[in-house]
PDB file of N, CA and C in Angstrom:
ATOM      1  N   UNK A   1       0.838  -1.185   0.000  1.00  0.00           N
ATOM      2  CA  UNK A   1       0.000   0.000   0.000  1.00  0.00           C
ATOM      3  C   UNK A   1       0.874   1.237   0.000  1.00  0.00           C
ATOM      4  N   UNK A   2       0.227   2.554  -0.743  1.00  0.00           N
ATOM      5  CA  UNK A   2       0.582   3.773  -0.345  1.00  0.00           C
ATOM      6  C   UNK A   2       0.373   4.697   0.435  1.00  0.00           C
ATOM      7  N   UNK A   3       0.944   5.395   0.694  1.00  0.00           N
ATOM      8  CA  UNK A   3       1.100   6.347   1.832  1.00  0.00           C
ATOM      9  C   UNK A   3      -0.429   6.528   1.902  1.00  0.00           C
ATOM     10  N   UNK A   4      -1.363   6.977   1.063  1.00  0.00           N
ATOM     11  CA  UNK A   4      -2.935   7.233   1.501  1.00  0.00           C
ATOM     12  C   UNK A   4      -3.280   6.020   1.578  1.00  0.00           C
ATOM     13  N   UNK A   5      -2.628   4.728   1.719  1.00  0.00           N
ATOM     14  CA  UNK A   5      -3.616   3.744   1.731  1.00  0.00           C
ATOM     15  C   UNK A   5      -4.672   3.095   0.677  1.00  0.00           C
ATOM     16  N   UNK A   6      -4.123   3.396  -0.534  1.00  0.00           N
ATOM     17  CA  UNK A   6      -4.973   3.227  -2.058  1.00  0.00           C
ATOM     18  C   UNK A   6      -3.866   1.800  -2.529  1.00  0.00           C
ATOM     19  N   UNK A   7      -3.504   0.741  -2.054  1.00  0.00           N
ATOM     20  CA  UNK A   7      -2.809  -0.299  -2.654  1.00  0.00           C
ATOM     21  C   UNK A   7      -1.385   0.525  -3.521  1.00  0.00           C
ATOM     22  N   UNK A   8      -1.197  -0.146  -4.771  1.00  0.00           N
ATOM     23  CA  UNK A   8      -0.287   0.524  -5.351  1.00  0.00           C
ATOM     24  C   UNK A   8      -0.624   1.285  -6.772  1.00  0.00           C
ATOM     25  N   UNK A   9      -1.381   1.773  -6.908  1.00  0.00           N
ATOM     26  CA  UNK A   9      -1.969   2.497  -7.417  1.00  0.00           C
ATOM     27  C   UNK A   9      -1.859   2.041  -9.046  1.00  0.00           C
ATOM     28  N   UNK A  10      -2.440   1.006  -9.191  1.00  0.00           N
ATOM     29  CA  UNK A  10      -2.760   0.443  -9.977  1.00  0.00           C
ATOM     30  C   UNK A  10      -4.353  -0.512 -10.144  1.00  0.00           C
ATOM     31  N   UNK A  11      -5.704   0.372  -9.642  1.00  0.00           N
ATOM     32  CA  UNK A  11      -6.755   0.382  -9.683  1.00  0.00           C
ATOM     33  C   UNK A  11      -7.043  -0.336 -11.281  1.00  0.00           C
ATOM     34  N   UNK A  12      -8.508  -0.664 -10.870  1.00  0.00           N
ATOM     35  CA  UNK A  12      -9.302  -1.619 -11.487  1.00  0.00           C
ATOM     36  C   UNK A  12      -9.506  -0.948 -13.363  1.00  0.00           C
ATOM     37  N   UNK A  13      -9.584   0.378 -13.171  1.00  0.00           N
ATOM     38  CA  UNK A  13      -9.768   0.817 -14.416  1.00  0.00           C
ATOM     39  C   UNK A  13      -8.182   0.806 -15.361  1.00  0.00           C
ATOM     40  N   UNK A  14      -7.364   0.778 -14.746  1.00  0.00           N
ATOM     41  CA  UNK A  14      -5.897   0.699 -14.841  1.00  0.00           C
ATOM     42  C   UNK A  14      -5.486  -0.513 -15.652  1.00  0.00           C
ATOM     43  N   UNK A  15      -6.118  -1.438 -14.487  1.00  0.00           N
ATOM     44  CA  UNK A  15      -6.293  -3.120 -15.144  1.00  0.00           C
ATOM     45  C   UNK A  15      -6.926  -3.217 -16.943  1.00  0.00           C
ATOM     46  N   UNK A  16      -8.067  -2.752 -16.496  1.00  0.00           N
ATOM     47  CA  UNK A  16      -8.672  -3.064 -17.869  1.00  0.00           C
ATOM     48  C   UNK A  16      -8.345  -2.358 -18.857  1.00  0.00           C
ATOM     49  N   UNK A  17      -7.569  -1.120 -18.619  1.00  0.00           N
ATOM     50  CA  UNK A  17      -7.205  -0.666 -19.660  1.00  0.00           C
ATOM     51  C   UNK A  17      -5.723  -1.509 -20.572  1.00  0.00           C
ATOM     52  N   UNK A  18      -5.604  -1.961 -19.298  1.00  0.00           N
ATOM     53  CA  UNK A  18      -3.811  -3.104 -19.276  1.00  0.00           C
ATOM     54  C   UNK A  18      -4.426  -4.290 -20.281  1.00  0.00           C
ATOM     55  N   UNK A  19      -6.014  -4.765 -19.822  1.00  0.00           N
ATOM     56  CA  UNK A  19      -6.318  -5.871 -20.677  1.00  0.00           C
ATOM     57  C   UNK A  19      -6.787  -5.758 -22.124  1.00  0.00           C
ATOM     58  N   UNK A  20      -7.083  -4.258 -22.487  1.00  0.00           N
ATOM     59  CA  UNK A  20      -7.678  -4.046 -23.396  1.00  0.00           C
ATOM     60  C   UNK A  20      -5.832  -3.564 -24.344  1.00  0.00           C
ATOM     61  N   UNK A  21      -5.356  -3.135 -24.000  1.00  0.00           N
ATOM     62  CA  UNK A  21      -3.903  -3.056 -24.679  1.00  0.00           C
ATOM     63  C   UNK A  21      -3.366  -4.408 -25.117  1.00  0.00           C
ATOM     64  N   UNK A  22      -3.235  -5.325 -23.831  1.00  0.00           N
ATOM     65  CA  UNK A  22      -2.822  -6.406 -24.546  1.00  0.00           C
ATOM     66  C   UNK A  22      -3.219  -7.560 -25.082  1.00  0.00           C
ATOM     67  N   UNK A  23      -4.839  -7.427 -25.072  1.00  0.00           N
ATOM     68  CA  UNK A  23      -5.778  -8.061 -26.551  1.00  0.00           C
ATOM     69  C   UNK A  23      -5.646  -7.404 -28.338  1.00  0.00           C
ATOM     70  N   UNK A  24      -4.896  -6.353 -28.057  1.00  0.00           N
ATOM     71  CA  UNK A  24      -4.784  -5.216 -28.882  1.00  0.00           C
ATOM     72  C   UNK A  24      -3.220  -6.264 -29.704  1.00  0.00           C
ATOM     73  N   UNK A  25      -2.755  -6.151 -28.627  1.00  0.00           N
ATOM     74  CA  UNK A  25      -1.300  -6.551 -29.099  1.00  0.00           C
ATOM     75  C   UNK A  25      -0.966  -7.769 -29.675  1.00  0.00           C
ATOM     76  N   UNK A  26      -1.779  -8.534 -29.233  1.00  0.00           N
ATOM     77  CA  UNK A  26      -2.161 -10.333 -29.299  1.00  0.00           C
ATOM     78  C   UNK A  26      -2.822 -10.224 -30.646  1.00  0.00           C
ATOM     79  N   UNK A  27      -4.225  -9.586 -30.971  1.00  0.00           N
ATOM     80  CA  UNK A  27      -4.590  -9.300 -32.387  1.00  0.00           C
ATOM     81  C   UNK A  27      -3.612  -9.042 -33.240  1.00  0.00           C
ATOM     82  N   UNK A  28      -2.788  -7.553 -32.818  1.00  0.00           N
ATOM     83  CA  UNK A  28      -1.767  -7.392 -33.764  1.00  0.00           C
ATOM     84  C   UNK A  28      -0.891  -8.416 -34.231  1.00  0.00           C
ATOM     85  N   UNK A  29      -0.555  -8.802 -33.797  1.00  0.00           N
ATOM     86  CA  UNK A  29       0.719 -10.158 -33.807  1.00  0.00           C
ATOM     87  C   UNK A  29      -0.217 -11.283 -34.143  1.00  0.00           C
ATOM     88  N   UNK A  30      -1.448 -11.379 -34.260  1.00  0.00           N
ATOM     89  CA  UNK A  30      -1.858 -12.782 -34.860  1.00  0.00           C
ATOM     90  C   UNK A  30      -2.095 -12.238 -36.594  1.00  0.00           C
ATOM     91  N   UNK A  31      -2.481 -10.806 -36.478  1.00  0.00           N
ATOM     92  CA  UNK A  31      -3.041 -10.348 -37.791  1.00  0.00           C
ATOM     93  C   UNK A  31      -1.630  -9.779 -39.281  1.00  0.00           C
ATOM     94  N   UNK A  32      -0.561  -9.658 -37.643  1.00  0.00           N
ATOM     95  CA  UNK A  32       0.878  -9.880 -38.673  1.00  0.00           C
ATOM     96  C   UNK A  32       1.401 -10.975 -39.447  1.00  0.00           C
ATOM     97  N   UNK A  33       0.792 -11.903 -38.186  1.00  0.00           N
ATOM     98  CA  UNK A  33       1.593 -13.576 -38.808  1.00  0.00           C
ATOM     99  C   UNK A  33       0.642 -14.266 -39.817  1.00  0.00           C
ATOM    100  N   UNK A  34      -0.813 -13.507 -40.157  1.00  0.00           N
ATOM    101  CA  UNK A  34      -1.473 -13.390 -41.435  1.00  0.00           C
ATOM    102  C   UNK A  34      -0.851 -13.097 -42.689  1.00  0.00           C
ATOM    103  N   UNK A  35      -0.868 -11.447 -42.245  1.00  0.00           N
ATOM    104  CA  UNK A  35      -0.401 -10.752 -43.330  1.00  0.00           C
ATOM    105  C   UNK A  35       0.632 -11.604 -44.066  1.00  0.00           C
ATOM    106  N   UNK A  36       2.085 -11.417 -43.470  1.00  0.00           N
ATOM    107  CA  UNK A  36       3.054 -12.336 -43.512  1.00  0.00           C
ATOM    108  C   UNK A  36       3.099 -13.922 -44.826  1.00  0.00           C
ATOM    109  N   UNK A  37       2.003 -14.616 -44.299  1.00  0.00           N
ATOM    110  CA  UNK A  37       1.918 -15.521 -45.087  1.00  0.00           C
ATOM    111  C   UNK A  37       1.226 -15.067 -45.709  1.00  0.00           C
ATOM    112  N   UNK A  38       0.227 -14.768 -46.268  1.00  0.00           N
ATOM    113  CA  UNK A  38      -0.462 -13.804 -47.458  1.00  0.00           C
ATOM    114  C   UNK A  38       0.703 -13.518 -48.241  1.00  0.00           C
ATOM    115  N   UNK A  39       1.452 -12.631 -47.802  1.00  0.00           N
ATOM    116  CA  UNK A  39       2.649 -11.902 -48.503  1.00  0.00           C
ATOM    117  C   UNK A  39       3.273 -12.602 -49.293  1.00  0.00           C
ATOM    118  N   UNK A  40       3.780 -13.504 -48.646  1.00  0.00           N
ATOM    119  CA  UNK A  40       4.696 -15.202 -49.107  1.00  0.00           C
ATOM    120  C   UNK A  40       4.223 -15.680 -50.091  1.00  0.00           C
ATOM    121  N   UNK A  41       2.983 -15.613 -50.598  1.00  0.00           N
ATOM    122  CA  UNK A  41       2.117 -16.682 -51.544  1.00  0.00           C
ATOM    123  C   UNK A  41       2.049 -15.816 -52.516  1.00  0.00           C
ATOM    124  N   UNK A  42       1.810 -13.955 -52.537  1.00  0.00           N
ATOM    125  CA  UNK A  42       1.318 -13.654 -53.248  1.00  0.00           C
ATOM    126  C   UNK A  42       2.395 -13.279 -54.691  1.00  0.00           C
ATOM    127  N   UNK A  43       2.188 -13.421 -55.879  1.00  0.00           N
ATOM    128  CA  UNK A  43       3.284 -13.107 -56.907  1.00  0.00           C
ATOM    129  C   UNK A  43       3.023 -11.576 -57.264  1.00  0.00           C
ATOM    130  N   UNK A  44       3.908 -10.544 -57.450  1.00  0.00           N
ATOM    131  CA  UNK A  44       4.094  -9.918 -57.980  1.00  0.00           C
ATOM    132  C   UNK A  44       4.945  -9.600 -59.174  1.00  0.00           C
ATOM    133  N   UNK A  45       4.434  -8.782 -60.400  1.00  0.00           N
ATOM    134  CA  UNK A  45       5.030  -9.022 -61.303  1.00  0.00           C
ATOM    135  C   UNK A  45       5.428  -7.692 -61.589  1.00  0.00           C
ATOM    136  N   UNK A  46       7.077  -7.085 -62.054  1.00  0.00           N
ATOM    137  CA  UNK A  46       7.451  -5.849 -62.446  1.00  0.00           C
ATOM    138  C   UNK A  46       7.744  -5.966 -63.991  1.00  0.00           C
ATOM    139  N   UNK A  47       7.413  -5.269 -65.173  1.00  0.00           N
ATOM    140  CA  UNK A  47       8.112  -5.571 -66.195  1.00  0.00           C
ATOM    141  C   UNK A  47       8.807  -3.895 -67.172  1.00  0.00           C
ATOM    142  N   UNK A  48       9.460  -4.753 -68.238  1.00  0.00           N
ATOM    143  CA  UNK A  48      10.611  -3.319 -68.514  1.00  0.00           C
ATOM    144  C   UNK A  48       9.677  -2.999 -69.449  1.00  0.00           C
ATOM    145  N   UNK A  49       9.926  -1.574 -70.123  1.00  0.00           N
ATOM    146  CA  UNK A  49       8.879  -0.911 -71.077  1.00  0.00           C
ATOM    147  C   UNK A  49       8.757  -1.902 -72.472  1.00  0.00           C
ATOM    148  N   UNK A  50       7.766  -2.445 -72.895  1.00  0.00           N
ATOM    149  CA  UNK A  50       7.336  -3.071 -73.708  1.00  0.00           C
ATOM    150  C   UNK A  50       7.364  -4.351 -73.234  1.00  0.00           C
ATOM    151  N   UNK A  51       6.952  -4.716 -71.918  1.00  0.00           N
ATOM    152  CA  UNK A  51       7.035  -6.043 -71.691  1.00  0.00           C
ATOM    153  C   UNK A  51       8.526  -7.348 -72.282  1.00  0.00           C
ATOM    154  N   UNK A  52       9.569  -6.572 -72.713  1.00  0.00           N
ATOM    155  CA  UNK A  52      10.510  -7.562 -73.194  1.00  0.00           C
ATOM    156  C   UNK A  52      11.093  -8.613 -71.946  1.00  0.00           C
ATOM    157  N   UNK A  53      10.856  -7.932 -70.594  1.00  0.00           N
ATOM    158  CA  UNK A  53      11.703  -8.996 -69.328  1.00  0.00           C
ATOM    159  C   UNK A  53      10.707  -8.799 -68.677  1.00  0.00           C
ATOM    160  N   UNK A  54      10.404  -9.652 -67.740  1.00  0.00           N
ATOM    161  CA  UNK A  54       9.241  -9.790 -66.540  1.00  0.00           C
ATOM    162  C   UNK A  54       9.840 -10.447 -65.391  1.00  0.00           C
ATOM    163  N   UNK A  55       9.784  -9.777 -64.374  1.00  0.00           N
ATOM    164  CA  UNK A  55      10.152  -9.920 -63.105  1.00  0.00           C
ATOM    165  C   UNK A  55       9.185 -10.534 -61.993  1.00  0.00           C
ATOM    166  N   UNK A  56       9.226 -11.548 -61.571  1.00  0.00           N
ATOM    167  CA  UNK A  56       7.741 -11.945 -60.270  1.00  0.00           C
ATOM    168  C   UNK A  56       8.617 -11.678 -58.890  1.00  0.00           C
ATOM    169  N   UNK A  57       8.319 -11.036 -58.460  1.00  0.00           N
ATOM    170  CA  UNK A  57       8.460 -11.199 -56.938  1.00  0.00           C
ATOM    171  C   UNK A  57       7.326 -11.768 -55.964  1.00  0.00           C
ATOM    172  N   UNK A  58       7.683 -12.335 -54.667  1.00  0.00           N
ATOM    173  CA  UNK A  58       6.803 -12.240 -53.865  1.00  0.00           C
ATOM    174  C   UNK A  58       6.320 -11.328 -53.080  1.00  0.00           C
ATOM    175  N   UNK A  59       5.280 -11.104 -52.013  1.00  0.00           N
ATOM    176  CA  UNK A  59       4.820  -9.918 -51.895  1.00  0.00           C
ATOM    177  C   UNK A  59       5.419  -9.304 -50.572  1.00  0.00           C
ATOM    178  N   UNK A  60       6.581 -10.239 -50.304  1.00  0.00           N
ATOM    179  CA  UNK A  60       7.411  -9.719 -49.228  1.00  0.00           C
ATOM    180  C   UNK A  60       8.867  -9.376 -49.905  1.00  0.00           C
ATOM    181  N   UNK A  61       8.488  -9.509 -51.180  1.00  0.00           N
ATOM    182  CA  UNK A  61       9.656  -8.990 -52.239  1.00  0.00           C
ATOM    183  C   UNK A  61      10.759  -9.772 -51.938  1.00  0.00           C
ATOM    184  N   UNK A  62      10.836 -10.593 -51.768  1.00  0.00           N
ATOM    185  CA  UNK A  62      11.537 -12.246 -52.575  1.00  0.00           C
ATOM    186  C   UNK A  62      11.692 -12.232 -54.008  1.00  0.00           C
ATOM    187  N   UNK A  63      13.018 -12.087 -54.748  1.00  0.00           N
ATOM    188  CA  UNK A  63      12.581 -12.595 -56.507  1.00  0.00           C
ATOM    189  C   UNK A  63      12.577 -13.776 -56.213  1.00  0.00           C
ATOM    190  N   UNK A  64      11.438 -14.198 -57.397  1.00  0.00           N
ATOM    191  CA  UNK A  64      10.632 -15.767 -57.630  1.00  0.00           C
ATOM    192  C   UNK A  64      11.662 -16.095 -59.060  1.00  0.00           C
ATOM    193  N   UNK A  65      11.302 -15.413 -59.606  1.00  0.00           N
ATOM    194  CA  UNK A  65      11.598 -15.550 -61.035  1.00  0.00           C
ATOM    195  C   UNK A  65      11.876 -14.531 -62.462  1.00  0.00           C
ATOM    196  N   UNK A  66      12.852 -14.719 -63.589  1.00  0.00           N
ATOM    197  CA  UNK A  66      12.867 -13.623 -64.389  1.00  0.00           C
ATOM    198  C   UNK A  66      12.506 -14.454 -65.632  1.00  0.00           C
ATOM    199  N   UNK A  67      11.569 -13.826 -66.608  1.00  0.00           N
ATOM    200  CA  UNK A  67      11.469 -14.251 -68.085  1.00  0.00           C
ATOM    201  C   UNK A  67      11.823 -13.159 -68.989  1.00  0.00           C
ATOM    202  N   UNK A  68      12.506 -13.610 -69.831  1.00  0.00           N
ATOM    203  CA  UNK A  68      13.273 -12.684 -70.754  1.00  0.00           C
ATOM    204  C   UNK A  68      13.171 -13.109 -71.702  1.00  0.00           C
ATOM    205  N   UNK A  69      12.229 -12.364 -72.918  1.00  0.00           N
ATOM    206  CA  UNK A  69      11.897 -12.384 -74.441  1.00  0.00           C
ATOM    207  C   UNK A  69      13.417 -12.726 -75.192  1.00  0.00           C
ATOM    208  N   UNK A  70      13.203 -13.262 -76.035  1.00  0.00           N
ATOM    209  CA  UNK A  70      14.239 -13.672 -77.074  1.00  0.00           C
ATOM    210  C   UNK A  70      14.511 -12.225 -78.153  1.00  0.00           C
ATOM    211  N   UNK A  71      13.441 -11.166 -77.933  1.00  0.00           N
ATOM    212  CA  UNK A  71      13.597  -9.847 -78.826  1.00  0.00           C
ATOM    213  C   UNK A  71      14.561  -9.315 -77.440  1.00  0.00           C
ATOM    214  N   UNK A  72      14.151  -9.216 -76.243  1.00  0.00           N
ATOM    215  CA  UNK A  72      15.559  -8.653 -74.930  1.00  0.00           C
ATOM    216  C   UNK A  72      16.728  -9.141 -75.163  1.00  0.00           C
ATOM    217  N   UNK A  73      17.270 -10.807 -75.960  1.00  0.00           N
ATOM    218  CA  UNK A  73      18.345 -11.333 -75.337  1.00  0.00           C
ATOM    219  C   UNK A  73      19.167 -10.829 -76.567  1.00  0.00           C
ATOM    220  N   UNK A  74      18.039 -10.543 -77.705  1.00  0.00           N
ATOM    221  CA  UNK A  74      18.824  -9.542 -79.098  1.00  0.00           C
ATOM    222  C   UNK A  74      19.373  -8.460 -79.516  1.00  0.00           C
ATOM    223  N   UNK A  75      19.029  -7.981 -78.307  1.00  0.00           N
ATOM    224  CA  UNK A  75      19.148  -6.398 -78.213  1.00  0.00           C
ATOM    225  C   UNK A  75      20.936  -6.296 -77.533  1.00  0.00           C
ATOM    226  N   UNK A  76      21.310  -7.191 -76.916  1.00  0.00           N
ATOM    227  CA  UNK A  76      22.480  -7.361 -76.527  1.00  0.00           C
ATOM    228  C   UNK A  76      23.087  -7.125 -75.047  1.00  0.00           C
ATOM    229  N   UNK A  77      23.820  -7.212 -74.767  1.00  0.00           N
ATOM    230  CA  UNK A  77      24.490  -7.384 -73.083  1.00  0.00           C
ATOM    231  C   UNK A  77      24.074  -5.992 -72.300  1.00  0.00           C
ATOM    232  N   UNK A  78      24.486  -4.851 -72.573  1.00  0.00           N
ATOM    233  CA  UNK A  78      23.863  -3.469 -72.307  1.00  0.00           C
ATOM    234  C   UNK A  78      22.412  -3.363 -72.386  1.00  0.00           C
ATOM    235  N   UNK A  79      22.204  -3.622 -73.272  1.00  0.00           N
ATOM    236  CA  UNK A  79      20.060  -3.122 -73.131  1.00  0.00           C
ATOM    237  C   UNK A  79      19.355  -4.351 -72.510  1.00  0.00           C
ATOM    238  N   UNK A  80      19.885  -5.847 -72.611  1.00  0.00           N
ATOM    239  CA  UNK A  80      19.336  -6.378 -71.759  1.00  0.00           C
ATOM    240  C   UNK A  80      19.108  -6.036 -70.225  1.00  0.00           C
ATOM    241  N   UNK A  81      20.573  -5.797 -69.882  1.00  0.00           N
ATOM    242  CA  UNK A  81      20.695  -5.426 -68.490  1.00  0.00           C
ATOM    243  C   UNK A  81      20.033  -4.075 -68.054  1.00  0.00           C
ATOM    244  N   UNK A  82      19.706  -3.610 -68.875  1.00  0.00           N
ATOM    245  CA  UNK A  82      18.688  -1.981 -68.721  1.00  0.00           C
ATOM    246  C   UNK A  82      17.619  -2.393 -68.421  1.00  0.00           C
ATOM    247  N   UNK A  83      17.250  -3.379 -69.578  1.00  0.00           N
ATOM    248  CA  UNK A  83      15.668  -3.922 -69.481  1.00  0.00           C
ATOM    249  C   UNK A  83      15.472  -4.697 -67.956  1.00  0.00           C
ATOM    250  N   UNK A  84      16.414  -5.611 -67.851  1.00  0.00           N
ATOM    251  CA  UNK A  84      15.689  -6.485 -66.329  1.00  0.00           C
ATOM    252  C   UNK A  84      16.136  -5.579 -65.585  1.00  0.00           C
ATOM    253  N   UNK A  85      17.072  -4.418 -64.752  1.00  0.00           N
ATOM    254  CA  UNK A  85      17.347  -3.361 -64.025  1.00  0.00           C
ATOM    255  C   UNK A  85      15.663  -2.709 -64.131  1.00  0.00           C
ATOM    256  N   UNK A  86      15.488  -2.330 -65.133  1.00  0.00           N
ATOM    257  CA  UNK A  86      14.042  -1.737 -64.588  1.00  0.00           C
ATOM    258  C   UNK A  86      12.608  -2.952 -64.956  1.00  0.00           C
ATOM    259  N   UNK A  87      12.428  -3.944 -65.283  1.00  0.00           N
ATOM    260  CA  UNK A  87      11.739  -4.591 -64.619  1.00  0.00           C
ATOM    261  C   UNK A  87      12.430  -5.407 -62.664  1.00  0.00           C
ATOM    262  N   UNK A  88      13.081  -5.148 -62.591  1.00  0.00           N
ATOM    263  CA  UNK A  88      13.309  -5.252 -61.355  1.00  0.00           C
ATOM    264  C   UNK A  88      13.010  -4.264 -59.850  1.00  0.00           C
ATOM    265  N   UNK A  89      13.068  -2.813 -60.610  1.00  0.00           N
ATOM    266  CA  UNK A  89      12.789  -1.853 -59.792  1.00  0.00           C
ATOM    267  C   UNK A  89      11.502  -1.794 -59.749  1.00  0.00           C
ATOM    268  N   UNK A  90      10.459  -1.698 -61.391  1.00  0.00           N
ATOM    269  CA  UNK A  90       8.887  -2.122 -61.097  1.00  0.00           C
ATOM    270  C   UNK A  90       8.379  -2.918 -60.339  1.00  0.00           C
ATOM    271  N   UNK A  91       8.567  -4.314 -60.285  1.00  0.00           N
ATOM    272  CA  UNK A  91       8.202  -5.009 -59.459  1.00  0.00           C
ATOM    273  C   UNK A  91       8.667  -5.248 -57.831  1.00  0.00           C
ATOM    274  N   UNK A  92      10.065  -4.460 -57.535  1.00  0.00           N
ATOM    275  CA  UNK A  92      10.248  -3.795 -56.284  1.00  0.00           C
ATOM    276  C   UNK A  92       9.153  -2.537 -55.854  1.00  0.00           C
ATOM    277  N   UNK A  93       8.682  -2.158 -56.428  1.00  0.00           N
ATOM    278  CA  UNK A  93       8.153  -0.462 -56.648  1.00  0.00           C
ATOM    279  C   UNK A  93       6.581  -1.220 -56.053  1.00  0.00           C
ATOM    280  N   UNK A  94       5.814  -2.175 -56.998  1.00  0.00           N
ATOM    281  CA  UNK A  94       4.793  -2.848 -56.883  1.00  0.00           C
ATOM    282  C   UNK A  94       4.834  -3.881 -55.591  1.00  0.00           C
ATOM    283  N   UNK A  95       6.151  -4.510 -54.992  1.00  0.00           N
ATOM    284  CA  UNK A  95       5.307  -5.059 -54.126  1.00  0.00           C
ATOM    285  C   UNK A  95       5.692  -4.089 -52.673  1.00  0.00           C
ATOM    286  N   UNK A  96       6.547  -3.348 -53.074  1.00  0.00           N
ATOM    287  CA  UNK A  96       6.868  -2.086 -51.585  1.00  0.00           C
ATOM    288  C   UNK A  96       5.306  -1.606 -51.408  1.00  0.00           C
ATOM    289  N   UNK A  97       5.245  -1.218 -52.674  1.00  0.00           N
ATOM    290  CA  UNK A  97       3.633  -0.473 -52.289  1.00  0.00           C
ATOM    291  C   UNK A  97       2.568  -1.442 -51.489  1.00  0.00           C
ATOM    292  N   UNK A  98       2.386  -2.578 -52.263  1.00  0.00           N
ATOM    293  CA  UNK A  98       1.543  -3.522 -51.532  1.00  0.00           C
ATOM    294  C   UNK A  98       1.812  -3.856 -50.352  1.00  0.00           C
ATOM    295  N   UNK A  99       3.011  -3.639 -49.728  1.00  0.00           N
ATOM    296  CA  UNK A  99       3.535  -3.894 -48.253  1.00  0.00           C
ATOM    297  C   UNK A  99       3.230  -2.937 -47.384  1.00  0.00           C
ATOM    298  N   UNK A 100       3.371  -1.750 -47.699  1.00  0.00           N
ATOM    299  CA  UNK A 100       2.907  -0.894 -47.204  1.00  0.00           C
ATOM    300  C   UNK A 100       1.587  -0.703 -46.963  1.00  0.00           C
ATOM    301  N   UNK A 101       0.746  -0.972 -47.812  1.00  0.00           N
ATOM    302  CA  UNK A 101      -0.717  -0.599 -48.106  1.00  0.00           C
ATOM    303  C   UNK A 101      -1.125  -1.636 -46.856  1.00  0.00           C
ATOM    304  N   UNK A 102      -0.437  -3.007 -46.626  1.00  0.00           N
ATOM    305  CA  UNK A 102      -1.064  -4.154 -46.100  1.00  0.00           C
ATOM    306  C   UNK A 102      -0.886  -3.610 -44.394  1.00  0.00           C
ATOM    307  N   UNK A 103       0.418  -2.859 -44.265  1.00  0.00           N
ATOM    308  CA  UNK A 103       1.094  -2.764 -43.002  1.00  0.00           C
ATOM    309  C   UNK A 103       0.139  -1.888 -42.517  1.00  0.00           C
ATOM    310  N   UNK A 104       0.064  -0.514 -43.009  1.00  0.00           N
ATOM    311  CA  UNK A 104      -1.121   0.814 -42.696  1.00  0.00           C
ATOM    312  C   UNK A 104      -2.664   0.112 -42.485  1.00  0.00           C
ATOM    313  N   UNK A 105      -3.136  -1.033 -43.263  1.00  0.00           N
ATOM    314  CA  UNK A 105      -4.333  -1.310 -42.842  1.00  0.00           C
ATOM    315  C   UNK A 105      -4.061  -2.152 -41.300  1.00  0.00           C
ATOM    316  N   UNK A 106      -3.082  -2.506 -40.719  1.00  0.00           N
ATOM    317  CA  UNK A 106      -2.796  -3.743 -39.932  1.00  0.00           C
ATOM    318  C   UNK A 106      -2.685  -2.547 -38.688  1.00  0.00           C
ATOM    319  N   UNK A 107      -2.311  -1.454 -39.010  1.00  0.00           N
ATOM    320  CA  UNK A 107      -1.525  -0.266 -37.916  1.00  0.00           C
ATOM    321  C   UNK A 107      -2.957   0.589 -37.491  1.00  0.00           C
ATOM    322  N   UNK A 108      -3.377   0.694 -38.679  1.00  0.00           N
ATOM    323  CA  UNK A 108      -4.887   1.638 -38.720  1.00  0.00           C
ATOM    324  C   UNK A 108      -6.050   1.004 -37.816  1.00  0.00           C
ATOM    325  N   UNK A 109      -5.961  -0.256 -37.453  1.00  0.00           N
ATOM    326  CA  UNK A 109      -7.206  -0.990 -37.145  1.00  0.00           C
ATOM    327  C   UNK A 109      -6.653  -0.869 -35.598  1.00  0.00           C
ATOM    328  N   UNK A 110      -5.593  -0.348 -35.167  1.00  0.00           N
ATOM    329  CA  UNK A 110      -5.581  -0.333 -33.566  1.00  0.00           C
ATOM    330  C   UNK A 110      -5.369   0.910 -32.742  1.00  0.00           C
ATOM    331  N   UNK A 111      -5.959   2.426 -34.068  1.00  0.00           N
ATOM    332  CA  UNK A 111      -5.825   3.554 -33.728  1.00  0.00           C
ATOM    333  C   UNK A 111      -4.711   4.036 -32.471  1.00  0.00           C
ATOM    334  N   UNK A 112      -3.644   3.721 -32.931  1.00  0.00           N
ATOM    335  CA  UNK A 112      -2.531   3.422 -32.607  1.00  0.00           C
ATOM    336  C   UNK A 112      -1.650   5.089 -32.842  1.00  0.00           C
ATOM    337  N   UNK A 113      -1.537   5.944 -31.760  1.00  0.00           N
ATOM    338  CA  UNK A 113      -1.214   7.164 -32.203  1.00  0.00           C
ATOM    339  C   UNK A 113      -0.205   7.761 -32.770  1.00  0.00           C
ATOM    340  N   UNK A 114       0.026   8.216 -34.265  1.00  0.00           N
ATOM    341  CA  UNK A 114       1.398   8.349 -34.691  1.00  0.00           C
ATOM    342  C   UNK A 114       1.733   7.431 -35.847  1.00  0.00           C
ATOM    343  N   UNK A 115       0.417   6.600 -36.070  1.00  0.00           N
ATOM    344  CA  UNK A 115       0.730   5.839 -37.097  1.00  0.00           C
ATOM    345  C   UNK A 115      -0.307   5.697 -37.965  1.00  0.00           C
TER     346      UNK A 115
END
């Protein structure tokens, strides 16, 4: 107890606010380890201007895989490497965004201040 005799001043409304935080937190962390695998499964695809290289990533931006047109592998050592360089940044570009978009809905749902 404290000096007035009120225990340690950690009252009943105190509590529930303690229980309502860490149902909060428990959601969060079950609704991450969702997201997460969602992410894992999902393919994203970046490609270079005219579709000549195509890039898949996953949606935690993992490369999966590159396909490269036989008109890209003609063009020669320099413009190939231009072409998959920016289908690589598209499909970085595409699944950052989707990560983000997924994270802000995951952050937003626990009016969480500052975020």
């Amino acid at each position: 107890m404290n000096k007035e005799g009120k225990g340690f001043g950690f009252g009943i409304n105190k509590m529930k606010q303690f229980a309502v935080a860490l149902q909060k937190a428990q959601q969060m962390q079950e609704d991450a380890k969702k997201i997460q695998e969602e992410l894992e499964q999902m393919e994203i695809q970046g490609e270079s201007e005219g579709g000549l290289v195509l890039v898949v990533m996953s949606g935690n931006q993992e490369p999966l895989r590159v396909e490269i047109s036989p008109e890209a592998i003609e063009k020669g050592p320099q413009e190939l490497s231009s072409l998959v360089t920016a289908a690589m940044k598209d499909a970085y570009s595409k699944s950052k965004e989707n990560m983000e978009l997924r994270m802000e809905e995951l952050t937003s749902s626990l009016n969480l201040p500052g975020m």
